[in-house]
N, C-alpha and C. Protein backbone atom coordinates (compact mmCIF):
# COMPACT_ATOMS: atom_id res chain seq x y z
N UNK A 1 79.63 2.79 -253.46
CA UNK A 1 79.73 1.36 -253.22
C UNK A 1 79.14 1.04 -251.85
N UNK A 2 78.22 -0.16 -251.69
CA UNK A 2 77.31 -0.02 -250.27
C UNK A 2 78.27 -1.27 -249.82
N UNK A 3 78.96 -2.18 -250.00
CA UNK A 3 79.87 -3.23 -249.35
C UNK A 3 81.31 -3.24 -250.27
N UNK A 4 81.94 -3.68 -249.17
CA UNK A 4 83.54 -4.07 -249.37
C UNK A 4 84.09 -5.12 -248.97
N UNK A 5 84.72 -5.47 -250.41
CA UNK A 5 84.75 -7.20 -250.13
C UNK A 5 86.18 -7.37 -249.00
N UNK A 6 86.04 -7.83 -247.53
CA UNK A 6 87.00 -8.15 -246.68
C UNK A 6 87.81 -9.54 -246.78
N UNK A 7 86.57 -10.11 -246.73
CA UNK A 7 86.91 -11.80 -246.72
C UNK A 7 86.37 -12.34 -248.15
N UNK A 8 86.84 -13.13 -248.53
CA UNK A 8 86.45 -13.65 -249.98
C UNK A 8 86.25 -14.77 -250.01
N UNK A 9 85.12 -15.35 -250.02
CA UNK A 9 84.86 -16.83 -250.56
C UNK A 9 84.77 -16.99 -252.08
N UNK A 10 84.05 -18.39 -252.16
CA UNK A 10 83.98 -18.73 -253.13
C UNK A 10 82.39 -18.59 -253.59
N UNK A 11 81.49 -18.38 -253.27
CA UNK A 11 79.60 -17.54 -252.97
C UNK A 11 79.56 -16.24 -252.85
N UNK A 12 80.26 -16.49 -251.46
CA UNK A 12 79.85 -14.85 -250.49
C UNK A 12 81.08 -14.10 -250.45
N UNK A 13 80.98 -12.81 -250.04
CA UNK A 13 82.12 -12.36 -249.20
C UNK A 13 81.55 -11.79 -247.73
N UNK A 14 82.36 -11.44 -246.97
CA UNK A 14 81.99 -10.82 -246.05
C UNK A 14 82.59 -9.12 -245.87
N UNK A 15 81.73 -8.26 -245.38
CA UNK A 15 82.26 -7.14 -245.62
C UNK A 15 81.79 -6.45 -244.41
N UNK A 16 82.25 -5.05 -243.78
CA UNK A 16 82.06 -4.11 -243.08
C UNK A 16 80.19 -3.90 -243.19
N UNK A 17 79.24 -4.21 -241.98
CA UNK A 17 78.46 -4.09 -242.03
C UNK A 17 77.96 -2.55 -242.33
N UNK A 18 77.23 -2.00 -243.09
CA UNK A 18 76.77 -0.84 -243.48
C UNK A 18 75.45 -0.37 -242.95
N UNK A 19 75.26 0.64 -242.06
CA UNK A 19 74.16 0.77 -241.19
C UNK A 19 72.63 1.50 -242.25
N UNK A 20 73.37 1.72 -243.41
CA UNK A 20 71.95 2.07 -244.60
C UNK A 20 70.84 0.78 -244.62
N UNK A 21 71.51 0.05 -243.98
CA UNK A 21 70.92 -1.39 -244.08
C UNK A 21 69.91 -1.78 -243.25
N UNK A 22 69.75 -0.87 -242.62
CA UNK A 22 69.07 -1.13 -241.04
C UNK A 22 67.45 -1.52 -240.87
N UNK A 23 66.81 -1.05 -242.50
CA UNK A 23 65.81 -1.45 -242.67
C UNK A 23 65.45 -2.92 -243.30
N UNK A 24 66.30 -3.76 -243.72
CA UNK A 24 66.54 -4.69 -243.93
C UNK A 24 66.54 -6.05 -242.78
N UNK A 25 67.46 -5.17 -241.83
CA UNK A 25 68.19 -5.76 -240.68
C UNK A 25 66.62 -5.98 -239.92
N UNK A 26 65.83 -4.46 -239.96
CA UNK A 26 64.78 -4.58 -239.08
C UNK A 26 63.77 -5.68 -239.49
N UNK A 27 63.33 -5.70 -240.49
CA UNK A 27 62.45 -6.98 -241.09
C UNK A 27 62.96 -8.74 -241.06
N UNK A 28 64.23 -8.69 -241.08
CA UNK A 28 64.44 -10.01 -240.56
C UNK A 28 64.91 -10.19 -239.68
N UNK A 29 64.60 -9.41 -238.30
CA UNK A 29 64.53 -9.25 -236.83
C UNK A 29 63.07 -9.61 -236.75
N UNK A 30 62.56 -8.84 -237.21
CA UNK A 30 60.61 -9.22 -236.97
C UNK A 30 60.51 -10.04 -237.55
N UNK A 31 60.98 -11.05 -237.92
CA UNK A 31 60.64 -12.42 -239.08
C UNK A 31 60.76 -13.71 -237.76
N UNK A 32 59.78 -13.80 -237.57
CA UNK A 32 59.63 -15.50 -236.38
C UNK A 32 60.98 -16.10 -236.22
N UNK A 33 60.65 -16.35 -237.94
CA UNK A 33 61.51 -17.58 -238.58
C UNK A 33 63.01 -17.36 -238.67
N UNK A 34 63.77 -16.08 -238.12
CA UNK A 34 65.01 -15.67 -237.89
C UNK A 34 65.28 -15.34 -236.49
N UNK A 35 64.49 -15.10 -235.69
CA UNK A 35 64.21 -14.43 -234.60
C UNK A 35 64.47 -15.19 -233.47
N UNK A 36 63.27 -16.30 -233.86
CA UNK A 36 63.38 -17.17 -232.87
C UNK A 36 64.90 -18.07 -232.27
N UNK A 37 65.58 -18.10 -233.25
CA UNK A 37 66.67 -18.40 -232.90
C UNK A 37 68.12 -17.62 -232.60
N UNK A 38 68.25 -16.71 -232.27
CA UNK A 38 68.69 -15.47 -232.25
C UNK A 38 68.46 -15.15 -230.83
N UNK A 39 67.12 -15.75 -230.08
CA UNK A 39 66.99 -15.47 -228.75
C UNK A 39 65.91 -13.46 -228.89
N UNK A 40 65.91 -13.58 -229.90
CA UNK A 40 64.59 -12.52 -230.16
C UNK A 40 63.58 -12.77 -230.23
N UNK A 41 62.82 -13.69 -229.97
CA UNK A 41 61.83 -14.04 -230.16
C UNK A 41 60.25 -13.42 -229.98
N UNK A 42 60.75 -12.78 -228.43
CA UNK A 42 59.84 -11.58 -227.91
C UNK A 42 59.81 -10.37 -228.13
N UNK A 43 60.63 -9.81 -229.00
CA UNK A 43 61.42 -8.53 -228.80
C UNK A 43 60.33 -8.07 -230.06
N UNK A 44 60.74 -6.73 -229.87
CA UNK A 44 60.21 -6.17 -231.14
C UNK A 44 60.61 -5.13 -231.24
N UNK A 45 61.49 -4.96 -232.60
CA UNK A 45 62.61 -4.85 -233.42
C UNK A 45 62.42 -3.51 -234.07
N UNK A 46 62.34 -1.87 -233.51
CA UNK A 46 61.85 -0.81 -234.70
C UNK A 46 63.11 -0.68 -235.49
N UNK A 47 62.82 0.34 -236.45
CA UNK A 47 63.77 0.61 -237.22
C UNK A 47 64.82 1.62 -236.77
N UNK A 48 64.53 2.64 -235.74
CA UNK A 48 65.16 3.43 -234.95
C UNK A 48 66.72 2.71 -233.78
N UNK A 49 65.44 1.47 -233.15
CA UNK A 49 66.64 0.89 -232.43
C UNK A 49 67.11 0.14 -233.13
N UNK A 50 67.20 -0.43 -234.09
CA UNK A 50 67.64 -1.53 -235.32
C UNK A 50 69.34 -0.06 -236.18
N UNK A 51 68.78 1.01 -236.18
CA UNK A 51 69.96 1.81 -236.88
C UNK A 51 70.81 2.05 -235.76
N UNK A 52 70.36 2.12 -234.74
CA UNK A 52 71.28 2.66 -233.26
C UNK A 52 72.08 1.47 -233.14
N UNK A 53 71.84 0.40 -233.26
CA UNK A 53 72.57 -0.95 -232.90
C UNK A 53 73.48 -1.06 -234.14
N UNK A 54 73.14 -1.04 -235.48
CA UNK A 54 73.90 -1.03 -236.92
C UNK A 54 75.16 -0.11 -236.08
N UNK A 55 74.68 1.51 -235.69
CA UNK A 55 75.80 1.98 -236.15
C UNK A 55 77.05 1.92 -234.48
N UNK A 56 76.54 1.13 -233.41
CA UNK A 56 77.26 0.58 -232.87
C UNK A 56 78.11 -0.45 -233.41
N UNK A 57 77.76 -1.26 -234.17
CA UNK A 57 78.21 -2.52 -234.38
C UNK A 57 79.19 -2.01 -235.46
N UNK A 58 79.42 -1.33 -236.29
CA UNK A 58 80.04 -0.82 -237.37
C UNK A 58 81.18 0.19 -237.00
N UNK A 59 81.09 0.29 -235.41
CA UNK A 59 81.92 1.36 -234.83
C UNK A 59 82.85 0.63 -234.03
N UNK A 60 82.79 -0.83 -233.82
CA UNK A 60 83.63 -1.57 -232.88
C UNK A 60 83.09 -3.01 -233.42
N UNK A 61 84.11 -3.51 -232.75
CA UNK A 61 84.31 -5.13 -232.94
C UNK A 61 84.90 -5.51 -234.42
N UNK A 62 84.17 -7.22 -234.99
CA UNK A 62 83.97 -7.43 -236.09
C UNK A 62 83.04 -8.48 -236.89
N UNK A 63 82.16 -7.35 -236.73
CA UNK A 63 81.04 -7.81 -237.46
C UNK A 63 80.65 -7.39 -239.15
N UNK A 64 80.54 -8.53 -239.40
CA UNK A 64 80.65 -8.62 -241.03
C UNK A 64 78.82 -8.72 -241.47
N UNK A 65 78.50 -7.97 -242.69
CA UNK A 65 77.97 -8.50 -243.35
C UNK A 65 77.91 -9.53 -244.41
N UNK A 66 77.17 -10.56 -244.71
CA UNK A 66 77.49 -11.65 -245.89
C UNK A 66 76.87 -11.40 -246.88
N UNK A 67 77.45 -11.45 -248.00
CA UNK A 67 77.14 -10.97 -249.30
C UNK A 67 77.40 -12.23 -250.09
N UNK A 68 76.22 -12.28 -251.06
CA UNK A 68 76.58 -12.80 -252.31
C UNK A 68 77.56 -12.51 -253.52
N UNK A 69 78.43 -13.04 -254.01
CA UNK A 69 79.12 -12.42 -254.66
C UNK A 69 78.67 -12.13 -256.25
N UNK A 70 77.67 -12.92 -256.68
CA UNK A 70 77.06 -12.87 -258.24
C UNK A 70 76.08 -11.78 -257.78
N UNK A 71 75.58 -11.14 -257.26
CA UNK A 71 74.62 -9.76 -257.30
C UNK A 71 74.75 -8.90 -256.34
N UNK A 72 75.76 -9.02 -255.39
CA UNK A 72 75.87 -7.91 -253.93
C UNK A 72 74.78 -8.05 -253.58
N UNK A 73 73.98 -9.13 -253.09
CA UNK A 73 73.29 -9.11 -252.33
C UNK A 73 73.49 -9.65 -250.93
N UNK A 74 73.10 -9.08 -249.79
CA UNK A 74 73.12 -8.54 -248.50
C UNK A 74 72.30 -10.22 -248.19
N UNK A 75 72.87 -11.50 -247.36
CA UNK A 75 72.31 -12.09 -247.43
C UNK A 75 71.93 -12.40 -245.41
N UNK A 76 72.91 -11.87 -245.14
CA UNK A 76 72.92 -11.97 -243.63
C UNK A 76 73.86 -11.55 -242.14
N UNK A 77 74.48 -11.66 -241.71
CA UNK A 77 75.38 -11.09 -240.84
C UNK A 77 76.38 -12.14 -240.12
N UNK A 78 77.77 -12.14 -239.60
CA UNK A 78 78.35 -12.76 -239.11
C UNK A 78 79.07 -12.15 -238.52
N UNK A 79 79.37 -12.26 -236.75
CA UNK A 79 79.86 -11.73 -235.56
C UNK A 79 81.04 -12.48 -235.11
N UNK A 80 82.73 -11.68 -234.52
CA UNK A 80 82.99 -12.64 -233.60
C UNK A 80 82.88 -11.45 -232.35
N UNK A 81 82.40 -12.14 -231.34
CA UNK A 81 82.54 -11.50 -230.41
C UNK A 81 82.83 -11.50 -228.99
N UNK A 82 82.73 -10.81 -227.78
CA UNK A 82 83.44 -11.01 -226.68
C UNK A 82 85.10 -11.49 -226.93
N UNK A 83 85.47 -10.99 -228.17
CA UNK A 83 87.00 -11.42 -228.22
C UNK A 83 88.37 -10.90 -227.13
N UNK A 84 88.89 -12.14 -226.58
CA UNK A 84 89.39 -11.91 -225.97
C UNK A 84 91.27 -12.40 -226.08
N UNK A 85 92.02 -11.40 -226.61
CA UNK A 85 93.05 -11.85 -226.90
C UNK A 85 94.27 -12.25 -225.99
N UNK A 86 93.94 -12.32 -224.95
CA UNK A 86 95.06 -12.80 -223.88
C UNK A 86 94.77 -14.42 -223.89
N UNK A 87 93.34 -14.71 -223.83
CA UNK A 87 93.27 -15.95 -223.54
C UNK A 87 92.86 -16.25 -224.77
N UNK A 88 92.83 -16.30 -226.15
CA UNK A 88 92.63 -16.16 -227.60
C UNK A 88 91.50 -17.26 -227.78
N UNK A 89 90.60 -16.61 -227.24
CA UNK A 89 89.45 -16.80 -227.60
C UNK A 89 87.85 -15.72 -227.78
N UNK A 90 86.83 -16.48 -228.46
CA UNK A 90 86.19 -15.59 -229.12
C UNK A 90 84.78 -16.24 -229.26
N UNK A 91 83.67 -15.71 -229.35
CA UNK A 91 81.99 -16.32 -229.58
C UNK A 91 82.40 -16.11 -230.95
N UNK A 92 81.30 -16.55 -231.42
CA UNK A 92 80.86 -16.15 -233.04
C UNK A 92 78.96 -16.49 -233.16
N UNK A 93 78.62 -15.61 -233.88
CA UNK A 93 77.11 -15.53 -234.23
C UNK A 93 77.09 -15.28 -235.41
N UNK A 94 76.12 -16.16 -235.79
CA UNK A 94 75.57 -15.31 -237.63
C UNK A 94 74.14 -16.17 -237.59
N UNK A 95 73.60 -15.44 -238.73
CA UNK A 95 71.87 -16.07 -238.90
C UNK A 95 71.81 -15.34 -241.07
N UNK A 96 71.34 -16.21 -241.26
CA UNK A 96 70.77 -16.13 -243.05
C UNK A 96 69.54 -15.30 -243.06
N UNK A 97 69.71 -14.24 -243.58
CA UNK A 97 68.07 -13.85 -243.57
C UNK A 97 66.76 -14.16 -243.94
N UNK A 98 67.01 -14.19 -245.10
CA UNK A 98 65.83 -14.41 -245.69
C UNK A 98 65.77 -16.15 -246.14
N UNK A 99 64.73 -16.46 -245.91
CA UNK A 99 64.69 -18.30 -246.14
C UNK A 99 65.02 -18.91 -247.72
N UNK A 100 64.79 -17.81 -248.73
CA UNK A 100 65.33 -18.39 -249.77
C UNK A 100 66.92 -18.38 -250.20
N UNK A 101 67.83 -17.88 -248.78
CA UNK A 101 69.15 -17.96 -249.00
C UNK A 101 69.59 -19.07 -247.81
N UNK A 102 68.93 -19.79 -247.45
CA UNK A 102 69.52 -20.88 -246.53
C UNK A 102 69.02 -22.00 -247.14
N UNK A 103 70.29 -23.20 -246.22
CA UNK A 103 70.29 -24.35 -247.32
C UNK A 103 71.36 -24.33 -248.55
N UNK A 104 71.86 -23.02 -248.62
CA UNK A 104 72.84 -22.86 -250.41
C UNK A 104 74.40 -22.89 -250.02
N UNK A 105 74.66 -23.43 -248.34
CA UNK A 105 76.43 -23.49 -247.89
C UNK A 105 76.68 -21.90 -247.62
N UNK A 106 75.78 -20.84 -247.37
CA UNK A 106 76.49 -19.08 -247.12
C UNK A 106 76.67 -19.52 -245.87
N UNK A 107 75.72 -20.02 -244.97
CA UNK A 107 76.46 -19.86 -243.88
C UNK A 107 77.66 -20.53 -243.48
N UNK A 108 77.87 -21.72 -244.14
CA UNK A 108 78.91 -22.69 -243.62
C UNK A 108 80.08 -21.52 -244.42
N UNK A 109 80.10 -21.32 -245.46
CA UNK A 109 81.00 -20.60 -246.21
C UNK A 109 81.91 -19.49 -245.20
N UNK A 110 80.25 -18.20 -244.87
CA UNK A 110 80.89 -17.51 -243.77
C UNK A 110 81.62 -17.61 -242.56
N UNK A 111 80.97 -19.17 -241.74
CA UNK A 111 81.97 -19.57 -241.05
C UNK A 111 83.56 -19.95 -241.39
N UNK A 112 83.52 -20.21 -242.33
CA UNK A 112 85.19 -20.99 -242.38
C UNK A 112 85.60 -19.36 -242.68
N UNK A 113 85.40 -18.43 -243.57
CA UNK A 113 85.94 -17.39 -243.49
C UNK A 113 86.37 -16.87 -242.17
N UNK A 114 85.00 -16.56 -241.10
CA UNK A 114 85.24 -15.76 -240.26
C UNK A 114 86.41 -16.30 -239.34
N UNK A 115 86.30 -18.29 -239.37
CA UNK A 115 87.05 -18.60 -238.44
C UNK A 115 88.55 -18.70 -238.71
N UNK A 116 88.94 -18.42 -240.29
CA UNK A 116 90.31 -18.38 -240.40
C UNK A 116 90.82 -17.16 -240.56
N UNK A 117 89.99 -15.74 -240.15
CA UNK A 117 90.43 -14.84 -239.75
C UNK A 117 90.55 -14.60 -238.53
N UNK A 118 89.80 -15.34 -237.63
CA UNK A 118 90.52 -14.92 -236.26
C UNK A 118 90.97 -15.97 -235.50
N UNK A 119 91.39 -17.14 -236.71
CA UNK A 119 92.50 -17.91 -235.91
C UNK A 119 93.75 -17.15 -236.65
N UNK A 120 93.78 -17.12 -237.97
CA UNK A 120 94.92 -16.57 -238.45
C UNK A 120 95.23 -15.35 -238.27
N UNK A 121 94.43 -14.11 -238.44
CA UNK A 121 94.61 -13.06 -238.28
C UNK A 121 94.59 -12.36 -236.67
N UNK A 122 93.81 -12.90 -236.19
CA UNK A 122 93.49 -12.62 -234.26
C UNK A 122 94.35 -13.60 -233.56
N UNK A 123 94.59 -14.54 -234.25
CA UNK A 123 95.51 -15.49 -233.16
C UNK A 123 94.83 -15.69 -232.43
N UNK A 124 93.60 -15.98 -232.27
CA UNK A 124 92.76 -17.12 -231.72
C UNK A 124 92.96 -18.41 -231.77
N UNK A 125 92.36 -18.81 -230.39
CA UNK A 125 92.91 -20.74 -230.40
C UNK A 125 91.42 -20.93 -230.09
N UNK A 126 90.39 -20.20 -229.68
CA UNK A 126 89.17 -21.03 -229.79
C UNK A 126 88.20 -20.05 -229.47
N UNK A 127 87.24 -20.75 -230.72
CA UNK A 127 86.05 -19.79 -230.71
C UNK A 127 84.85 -21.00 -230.18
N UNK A 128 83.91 -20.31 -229.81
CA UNK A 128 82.54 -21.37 -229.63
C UNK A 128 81.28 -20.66 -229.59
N UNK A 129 80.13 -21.29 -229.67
CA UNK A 129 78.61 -20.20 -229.86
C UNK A 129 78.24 -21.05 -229.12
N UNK A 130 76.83 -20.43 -229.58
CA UNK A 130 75.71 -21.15 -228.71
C UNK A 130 74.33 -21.32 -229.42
N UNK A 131 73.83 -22.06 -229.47
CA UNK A 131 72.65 -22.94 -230.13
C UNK A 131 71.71 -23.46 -229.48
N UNK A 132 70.46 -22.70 -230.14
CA UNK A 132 68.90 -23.54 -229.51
C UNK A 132 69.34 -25.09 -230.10
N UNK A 133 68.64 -25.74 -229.01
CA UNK A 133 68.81 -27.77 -229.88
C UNK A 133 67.60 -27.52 -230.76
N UNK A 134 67.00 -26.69 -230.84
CA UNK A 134 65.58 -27.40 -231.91
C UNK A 134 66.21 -26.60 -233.09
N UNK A 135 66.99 -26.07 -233.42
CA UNK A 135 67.51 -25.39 -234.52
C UNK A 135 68.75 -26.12 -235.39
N UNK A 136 68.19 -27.48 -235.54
CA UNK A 136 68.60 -28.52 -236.82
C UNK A 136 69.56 -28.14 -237.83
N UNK A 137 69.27 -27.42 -238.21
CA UNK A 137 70.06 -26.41 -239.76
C UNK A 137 70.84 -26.25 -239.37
N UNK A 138 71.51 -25.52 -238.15
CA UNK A 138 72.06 -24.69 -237.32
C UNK A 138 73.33 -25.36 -237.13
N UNK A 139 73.05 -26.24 -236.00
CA UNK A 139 73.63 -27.09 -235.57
C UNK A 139 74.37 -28.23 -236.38
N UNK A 140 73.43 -28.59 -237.83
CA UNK A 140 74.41 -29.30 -238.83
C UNK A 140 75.43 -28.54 -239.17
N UNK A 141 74.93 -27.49 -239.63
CA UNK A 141 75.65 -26.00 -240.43
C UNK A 141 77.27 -26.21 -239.45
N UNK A 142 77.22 -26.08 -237.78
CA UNK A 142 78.02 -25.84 -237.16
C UNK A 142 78.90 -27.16 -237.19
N UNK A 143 78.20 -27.98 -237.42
CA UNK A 143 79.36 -29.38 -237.25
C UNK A 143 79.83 -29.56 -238.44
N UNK A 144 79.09 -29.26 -239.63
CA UNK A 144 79.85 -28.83 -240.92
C UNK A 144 81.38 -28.47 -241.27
N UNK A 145 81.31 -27.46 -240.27
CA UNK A 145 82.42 -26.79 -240.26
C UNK A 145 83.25 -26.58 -239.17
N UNK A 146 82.87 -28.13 -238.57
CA UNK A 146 84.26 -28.60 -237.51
C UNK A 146 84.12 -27.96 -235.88
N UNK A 147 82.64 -27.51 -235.80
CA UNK A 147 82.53 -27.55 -234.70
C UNK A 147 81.96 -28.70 -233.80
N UNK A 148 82.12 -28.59 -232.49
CA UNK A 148 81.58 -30.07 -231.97
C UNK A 148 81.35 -29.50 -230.40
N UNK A 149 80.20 -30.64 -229.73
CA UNK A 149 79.29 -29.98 -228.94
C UNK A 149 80.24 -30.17 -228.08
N UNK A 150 80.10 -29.46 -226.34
CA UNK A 150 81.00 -29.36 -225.32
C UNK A 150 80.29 -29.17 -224.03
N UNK A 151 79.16 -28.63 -224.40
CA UNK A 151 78.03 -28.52 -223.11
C UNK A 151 76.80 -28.55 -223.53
N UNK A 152 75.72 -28.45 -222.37
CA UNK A 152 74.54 -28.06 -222.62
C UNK A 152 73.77 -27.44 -221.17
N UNK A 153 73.37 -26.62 -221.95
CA UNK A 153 72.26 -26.51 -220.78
C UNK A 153 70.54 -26.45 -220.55
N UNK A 154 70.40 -27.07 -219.92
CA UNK A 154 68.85 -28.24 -220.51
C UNK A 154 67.46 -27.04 -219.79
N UNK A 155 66.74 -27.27 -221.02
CA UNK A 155 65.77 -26.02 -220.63
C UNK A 155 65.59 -24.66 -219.75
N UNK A 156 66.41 -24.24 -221.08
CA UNK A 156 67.03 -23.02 -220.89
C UNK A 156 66.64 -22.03 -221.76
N UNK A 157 65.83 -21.93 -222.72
CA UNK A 157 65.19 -21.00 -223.51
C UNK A 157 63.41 -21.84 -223.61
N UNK A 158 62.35 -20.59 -223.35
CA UNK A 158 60.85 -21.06 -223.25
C UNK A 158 60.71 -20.29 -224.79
N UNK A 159 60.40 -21.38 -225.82
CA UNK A 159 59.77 -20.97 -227.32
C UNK A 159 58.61 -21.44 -227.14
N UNK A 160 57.49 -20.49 -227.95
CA UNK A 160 56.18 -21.71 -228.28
C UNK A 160 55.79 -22.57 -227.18
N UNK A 161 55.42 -22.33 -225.72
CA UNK A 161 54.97 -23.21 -225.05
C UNK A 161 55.55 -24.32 -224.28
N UNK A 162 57.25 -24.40 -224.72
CA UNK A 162 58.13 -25.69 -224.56
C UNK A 162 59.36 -25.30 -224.21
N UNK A 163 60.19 -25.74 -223.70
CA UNK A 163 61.52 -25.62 -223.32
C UNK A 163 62.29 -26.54 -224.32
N UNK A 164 63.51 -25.47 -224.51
CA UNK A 164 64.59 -26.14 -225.08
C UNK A 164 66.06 -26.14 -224.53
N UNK A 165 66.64 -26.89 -225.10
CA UNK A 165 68.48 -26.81 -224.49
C UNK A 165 68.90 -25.75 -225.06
N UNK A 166 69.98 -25.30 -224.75
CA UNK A 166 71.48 -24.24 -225.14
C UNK A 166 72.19 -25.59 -225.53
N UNK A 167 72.77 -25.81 -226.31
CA UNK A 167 73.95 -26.67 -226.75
C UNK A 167 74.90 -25.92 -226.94
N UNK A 168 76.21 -25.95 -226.65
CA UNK A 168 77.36 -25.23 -226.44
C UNK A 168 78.63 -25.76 -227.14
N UNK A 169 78.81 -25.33 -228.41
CA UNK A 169 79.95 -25.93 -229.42
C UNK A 169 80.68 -25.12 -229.54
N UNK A 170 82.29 -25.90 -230.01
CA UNK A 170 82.98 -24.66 -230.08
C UNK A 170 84.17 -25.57 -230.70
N UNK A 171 85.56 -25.07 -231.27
CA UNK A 171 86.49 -25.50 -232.35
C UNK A 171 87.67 -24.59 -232.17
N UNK A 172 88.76 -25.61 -232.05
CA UNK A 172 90.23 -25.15 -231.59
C UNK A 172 90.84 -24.73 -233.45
N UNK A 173 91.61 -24.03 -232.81
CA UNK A 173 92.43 -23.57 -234.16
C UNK A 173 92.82 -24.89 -234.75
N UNK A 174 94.05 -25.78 -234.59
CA UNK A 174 94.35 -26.81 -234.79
C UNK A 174 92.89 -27.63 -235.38
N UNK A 175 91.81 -27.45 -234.92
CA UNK A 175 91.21 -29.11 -235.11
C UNK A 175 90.59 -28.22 -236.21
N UNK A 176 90.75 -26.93 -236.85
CA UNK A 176 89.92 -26.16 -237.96
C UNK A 176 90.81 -26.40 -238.94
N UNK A 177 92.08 -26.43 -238.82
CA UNK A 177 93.04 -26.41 -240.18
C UNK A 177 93.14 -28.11 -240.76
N UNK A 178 93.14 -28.62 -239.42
CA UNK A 178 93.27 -30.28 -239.92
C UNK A 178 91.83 -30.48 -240.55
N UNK A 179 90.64 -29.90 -240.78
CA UNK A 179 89.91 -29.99 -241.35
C UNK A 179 89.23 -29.78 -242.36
N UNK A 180 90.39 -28.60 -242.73
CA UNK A 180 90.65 -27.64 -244.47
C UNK A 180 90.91 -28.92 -245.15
């Protein structure tokens, strides 16, 4: 069995990321169109350091892979991280891989999963990320699901010739359940 269903939606599940995956992982690292927002933009992604990072990530924290649930297919990844349980809070990251699985609610899906496991299960009171502003999808995706902006910081990532903001959102336990 290459995934295990942790979290269960109603699409996806999320499961223990599996580092067999790493060649996967590596191609939509080198993909612009995933990259660029991710803050990879420059990087370049082998398959060597792409398995070294898998099997870090699979050895600590909790980072999930997102799966489809009608074919086990591997659709993308979702992080919380820098968790910090004294002051119960936490980042969160995720990105869709491949472009014909965004747009279909996995990511919004994965969020409400991830975030009612570590409000409910971590006893977290607040998680928040961070977001290029030119990344539209993103940023709906995030207010979707009850996040809302709190900062910014104004040309702060150089893409393509241009500067963009960091927008800085983030969602209290409370204002996530009143929103179930």
């Amino acid at each position: 069995m290459r995934y295990f269903k942790k979290l269960i939606g109603n699409e996806i599940y999320l499961s223990p990321m599996n580092v067999d995956d790493a060649e996967i992982y590596t191609k939509w690292l080198n993909d612009v169109a995933v990259s660029e927002y991710l803050g990879m933009f420059r990087s370049m992604v082998s398959l060597q350091s792409e398995r070294k990072a898998l099997e870090q990530m699979v050895s600590e924290g909790h980072n999930f892979a997102i799966v489809r649930k009608k074919d086990d297919a591997l659709t993308g990844n979702i992080s919380l991280m820098d968790v910090d349980s004294i002051n119960r809070k936490a980042c969160v990251g995720l990105f869709i891989g491949e472009s014909k699985n965004r747009s279909k609610g996995y990511g919004a899906e994965a969020l409400r999963l991830i975030l009612n496991y570590g409000f409910k299960t971590l006893n977290l009171n607040n998680i928040m990320l961070r977001v290029d502003s030119d990344n539209e999808q993103g940023i709906s995706c995030y207010r979707k699901t009850g996040f809302r902006e709190f900062g910014r910081r104004h040309e702060s990532s150089f893409k393509d010739g241009r500067y963009v903001d960091t927008v800085y959102m983030e969602i209290l336990s409370a204002e996530f359940y009143e929103s179930q």
